[in-house]
PDB file of N, CA and C in Angstrom:
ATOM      1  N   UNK A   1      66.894  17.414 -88.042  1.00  0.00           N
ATOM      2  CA  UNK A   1      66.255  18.697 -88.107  1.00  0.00           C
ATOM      3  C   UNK A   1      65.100  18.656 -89.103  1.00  0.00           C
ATOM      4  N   UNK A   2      63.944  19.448 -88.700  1.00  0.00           N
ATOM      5  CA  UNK A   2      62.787  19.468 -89.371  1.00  0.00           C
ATOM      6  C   UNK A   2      62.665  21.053 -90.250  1.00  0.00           C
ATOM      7  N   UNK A   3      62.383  21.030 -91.099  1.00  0.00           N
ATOM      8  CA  UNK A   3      62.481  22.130 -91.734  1.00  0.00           C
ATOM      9  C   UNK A   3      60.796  22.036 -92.991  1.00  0.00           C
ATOM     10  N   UNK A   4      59.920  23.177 -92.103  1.00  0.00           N
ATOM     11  CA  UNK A   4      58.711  23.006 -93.202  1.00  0.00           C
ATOM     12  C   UNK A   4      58.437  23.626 -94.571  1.00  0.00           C
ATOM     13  N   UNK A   5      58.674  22.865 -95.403  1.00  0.00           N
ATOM     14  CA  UNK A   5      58.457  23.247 -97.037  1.00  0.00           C
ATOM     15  C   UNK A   5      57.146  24.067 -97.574  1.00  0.00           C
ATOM     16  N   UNK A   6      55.655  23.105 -96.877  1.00  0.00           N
ATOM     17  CA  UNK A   6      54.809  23.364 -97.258  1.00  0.00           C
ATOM     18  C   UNK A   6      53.685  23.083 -96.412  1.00  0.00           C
ATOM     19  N   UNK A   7      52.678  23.502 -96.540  1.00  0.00           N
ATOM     20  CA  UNK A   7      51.836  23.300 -95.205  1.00  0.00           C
ATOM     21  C   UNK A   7      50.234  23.941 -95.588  1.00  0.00           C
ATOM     22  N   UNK A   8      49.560  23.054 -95.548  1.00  0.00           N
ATOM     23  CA  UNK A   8      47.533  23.499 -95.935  1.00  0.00           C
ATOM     24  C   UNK A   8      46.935  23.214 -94.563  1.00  0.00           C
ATOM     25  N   UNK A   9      46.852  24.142 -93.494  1.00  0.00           N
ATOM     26  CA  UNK A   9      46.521  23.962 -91.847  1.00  0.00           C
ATOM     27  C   UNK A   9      44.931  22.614 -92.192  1.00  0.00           C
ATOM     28  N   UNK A  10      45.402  21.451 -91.061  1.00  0.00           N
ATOM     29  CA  UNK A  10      44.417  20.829 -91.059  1.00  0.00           C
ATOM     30  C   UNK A  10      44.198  19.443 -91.910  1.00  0.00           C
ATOM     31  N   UNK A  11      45.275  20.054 -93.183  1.00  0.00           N
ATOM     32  CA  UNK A  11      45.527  18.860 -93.660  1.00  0.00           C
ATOM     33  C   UNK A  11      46.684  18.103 -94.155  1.00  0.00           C
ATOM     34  N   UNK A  12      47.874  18.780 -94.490  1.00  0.00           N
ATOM     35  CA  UNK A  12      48.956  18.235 -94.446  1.00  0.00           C
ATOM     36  C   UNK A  12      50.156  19.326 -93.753  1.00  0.00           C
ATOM     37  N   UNK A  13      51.849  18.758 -93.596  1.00  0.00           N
ATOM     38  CA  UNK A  13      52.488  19.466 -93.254  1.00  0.00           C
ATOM     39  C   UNK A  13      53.682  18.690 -93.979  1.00  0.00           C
ATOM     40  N   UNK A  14      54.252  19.222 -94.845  1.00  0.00           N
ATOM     41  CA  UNK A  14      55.426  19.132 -95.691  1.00  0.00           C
ATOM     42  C   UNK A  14      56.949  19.341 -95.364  1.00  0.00           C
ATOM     43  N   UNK A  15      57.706  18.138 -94.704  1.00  0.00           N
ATOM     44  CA  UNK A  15      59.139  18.901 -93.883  1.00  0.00           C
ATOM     45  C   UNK A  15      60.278  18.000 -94.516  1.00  0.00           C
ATOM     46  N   UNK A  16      61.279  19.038 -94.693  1.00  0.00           N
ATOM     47  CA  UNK A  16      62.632  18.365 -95.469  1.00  0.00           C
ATOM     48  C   UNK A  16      63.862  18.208 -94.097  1.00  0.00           C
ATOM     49  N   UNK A  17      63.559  16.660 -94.473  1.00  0.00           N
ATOM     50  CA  UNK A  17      64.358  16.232 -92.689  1.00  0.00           C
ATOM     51  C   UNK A  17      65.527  15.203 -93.182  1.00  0.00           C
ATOM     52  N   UNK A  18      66.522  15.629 -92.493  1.00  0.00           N
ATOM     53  CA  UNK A  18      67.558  14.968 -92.865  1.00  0.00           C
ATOM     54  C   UNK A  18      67.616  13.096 -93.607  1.00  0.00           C
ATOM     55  N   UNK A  19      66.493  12.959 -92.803  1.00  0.00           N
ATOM     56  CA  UNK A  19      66.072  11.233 -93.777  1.00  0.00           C
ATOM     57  C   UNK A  19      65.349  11.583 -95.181  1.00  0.00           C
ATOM     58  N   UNK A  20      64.969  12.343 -95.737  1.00  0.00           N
ATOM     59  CA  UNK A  20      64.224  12.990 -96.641  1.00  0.00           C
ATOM     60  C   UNK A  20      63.306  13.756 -96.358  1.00  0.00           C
ATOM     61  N   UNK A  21      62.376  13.988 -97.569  1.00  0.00           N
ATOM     62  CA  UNK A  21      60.922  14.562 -97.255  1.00  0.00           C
ATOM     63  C   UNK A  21      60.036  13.749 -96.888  1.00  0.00           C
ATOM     64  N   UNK A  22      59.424  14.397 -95.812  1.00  0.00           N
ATOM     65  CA  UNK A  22      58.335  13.816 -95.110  1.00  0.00           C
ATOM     66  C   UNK A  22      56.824  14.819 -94.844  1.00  0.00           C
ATOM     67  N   UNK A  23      55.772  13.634 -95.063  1.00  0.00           N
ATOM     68  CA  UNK A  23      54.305  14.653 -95.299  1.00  0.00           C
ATOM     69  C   UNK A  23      54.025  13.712 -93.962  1.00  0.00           C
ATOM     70  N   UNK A  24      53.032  14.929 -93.534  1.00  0.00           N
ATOM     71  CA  UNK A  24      52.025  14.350 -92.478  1.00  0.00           C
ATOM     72  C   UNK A  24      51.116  15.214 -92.878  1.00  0.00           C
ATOM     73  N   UNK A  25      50.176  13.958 -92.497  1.00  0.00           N
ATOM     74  CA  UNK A  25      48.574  13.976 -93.280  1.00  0.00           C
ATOM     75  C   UNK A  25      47.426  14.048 -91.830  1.00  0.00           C
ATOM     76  N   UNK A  26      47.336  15.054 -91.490  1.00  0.00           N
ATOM     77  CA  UNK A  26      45.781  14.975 -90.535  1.00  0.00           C
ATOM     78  C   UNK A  26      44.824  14.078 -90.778  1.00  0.00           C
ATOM     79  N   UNK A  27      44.697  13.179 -90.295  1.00  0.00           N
ATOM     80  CA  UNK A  27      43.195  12.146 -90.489  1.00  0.00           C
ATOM     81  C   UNK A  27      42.499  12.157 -89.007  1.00  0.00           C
ATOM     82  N   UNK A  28      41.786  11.638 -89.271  1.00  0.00           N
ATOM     83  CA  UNK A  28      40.537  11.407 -88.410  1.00  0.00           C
ATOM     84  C   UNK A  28      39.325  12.404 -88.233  1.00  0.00           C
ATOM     85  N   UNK A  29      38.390  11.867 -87.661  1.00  0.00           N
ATOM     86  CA  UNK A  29      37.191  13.030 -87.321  1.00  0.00           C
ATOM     87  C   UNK A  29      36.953  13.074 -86.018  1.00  0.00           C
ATOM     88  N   UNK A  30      36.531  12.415 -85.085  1.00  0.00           N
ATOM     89  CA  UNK A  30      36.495  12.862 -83.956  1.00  0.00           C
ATOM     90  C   UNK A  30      37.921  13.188 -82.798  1.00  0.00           C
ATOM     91  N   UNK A  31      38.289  11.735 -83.119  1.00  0.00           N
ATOM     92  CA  UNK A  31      39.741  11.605 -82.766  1.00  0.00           C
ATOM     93  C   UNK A  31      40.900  11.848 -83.878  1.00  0.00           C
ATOM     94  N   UNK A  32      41.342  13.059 -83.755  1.00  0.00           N
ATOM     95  CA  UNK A  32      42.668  13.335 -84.608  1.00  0.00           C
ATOM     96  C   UNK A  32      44.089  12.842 -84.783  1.00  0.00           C
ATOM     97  N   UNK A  33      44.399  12.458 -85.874  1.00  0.00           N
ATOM     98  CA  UNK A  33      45.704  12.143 -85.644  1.00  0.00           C
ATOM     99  C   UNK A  33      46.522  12.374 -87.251  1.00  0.00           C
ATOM    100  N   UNK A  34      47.864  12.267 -86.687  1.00  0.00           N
ATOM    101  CA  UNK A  34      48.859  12.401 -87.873  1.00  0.00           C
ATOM    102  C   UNK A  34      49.392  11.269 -88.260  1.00  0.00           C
ATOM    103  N   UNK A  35      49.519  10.957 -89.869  1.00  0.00           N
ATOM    104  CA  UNK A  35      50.156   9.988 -90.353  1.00  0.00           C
ATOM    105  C   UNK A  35      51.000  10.405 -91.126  1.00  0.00           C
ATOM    106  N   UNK A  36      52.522   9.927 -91.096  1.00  0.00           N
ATOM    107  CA  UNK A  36      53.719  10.668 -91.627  1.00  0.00           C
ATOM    108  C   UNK A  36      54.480   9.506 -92.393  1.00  0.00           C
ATOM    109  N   UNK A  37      54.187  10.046 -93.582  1.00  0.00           N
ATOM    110  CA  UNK A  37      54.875   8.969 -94.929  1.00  0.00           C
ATOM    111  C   UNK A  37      56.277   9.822 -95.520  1.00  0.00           C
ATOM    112  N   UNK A  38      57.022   8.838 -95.795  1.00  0.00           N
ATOM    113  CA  UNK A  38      58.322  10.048 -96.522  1.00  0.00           C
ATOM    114  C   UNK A  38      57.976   9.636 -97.989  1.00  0.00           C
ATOM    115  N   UNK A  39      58.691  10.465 -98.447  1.00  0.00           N
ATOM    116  CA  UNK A  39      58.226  10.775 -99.779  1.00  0.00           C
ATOM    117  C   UNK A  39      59.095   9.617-100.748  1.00  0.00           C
ATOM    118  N   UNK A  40      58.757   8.819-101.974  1.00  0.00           N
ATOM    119  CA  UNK A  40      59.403   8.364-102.791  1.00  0.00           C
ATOM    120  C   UNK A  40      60.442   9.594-103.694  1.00  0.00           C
ATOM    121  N   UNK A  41      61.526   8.950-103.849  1.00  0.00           N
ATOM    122  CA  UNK A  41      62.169  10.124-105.221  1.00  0.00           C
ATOM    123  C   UNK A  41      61.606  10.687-106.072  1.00  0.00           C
ATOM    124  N   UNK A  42      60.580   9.645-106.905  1.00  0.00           N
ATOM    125  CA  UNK A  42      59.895  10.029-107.676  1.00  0.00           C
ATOM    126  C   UNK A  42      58.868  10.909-107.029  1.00  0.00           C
ATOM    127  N   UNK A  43      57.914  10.791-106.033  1.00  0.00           N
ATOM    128  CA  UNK A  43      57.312  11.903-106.015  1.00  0.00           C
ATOM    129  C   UNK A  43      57.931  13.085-105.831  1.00  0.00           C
ATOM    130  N   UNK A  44      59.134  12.659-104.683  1.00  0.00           N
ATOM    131  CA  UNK A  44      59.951  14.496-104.691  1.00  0.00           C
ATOM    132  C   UNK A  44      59.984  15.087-106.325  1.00  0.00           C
ATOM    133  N   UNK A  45      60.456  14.295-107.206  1.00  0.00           N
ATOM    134  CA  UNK A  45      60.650  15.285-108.767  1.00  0.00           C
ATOM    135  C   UNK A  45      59.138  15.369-108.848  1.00  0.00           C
ATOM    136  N   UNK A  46      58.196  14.247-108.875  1.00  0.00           N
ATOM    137  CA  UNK A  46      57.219  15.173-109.630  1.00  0.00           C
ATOM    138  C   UNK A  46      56.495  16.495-108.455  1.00  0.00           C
ATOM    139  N   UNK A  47      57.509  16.882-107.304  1.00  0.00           N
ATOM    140  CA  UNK A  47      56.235  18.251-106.627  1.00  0.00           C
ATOM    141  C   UNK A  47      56.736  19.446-107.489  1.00  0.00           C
ATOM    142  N   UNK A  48      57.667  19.761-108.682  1.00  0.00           N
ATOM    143  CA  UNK A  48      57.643  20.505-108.970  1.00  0.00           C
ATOM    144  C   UNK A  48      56.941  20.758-110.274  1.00  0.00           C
ATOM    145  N   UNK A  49      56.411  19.378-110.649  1.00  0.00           N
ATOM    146  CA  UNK A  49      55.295  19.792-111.718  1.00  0.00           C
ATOM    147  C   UNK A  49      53.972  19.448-111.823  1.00  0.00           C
ATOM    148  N   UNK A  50      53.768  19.332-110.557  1.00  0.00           N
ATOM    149  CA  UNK A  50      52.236  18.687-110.273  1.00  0.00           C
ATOM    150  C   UNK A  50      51.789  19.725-108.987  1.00  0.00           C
ATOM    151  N   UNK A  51      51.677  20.917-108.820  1.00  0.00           N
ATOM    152  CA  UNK A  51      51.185  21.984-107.801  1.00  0.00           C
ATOM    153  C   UNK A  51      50.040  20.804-107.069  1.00  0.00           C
ATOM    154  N   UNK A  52      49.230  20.213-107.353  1.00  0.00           N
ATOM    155  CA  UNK A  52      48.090  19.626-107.066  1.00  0.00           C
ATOM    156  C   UNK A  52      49.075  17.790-105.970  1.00  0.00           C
ATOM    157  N   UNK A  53      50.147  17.805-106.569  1.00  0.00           N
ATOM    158  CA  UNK A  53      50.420  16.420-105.823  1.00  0.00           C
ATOM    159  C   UNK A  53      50.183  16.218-104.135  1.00  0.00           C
ATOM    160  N   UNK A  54      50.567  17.238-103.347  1.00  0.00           N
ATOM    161  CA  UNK A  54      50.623  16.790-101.899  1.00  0.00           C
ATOM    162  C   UNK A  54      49.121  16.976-101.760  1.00  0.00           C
ATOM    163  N   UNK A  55      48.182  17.511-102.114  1.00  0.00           N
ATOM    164  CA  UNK A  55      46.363  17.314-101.804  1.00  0.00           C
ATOM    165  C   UNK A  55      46.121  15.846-102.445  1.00  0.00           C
ATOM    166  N   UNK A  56      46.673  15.254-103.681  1.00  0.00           N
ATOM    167  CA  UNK A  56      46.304  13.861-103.961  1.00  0.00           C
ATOM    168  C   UNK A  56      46.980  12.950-102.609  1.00  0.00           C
ATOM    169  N   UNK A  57      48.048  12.900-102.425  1.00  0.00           N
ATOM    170  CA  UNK A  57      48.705  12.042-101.550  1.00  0.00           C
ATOM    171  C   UNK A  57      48.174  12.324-100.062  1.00  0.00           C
ATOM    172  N   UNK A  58      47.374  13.371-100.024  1.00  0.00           N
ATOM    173  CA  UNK A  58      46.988  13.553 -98.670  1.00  0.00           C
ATOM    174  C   UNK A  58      45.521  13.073 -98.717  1.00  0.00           C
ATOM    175  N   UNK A  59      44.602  13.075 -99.786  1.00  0.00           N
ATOM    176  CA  UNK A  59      43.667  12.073 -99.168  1.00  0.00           C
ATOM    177  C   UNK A  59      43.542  10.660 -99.620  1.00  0.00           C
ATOM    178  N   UNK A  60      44.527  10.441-100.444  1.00  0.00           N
ATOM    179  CA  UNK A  60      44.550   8.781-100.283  1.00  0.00           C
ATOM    180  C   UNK A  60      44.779   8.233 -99.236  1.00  0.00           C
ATOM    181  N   UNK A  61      45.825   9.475 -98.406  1.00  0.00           N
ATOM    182  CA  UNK A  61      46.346   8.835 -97.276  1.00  0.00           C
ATOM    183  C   UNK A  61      45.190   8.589 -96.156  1.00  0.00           C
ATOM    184  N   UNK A  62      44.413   9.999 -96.140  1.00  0.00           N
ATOM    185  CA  UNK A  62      43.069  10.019 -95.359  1.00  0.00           C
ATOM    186  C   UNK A  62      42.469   9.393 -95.879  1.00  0.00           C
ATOM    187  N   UNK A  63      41.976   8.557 -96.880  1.00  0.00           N
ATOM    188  CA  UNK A  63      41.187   7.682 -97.274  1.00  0.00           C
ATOM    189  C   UNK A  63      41.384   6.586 -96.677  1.00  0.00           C
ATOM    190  N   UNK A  64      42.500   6.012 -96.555  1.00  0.00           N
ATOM    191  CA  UNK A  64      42.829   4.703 -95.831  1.00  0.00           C
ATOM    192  C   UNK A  64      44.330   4.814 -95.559  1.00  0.00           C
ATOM    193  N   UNK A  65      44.242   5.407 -93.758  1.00  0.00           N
ATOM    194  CA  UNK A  65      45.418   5.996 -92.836  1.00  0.00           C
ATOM    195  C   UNK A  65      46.167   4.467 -92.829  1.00  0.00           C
ATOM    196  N   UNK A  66      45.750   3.637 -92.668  1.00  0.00           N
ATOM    197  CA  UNK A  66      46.043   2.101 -92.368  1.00  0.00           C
ATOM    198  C   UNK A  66      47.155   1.616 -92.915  1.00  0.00           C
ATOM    199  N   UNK A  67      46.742   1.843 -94.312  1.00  0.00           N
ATOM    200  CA  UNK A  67      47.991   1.243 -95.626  1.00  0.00           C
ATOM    201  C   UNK A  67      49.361   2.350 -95.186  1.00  0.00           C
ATOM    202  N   UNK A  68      49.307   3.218 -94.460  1.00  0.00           N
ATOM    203  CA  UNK A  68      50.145   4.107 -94.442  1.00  0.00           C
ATOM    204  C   UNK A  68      51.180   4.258 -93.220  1.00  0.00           C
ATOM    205  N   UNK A  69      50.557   3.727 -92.331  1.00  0.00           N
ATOM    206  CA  UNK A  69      51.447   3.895 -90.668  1.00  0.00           C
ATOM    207  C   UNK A  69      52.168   3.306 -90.984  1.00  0.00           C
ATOM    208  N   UNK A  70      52.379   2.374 -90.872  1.00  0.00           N
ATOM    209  CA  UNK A  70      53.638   1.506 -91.245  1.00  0.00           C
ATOM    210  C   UNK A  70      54.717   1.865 -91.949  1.00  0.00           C
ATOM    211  N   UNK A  71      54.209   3.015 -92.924  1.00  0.00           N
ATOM    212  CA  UNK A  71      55.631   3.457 -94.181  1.00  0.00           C
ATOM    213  C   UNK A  71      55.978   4.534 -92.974  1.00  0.00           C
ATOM    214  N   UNK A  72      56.166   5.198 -91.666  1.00  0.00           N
ATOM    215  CA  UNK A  72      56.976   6.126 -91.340  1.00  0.00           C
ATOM    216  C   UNK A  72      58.089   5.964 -90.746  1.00  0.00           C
TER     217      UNK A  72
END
């Protein structure tokens, strides 16, 4: 089951799924697509003191989608 935590339309979508938390990150420009990383432990503790963490992790991820398919 997917259950959404958090969500910025367009660029990420934040869901607490029975394997953990998982972000998907909108990339691309002409051709769109989603890349869905689960979250380390450590980042789960730090989303409650870093308001700003899922916009960092979402454009590193859009920075280079590549390093990332593979982790879903």
């Amino acid at each position: 089951m997917k259950e959404i935590i958090s969500q910025k339309k367009w660029v990420y979508t934040l869901y607490n799924t029975d394997d953990g938390m998982l972000l998907s990150v909108v990339c691309g420009g002409v051709a769109m697509f989603n890349v869905d990383v689960f979250l380390s432990d450590e980042d789960v503790k730090n989303l409650s003191k870093d308001e700003a963490l899922l916009d960092k992790l979402s454009e590193k991820i859009r920075n280079n989608p590549e390093q990332y398919m593979h982790n879903s």
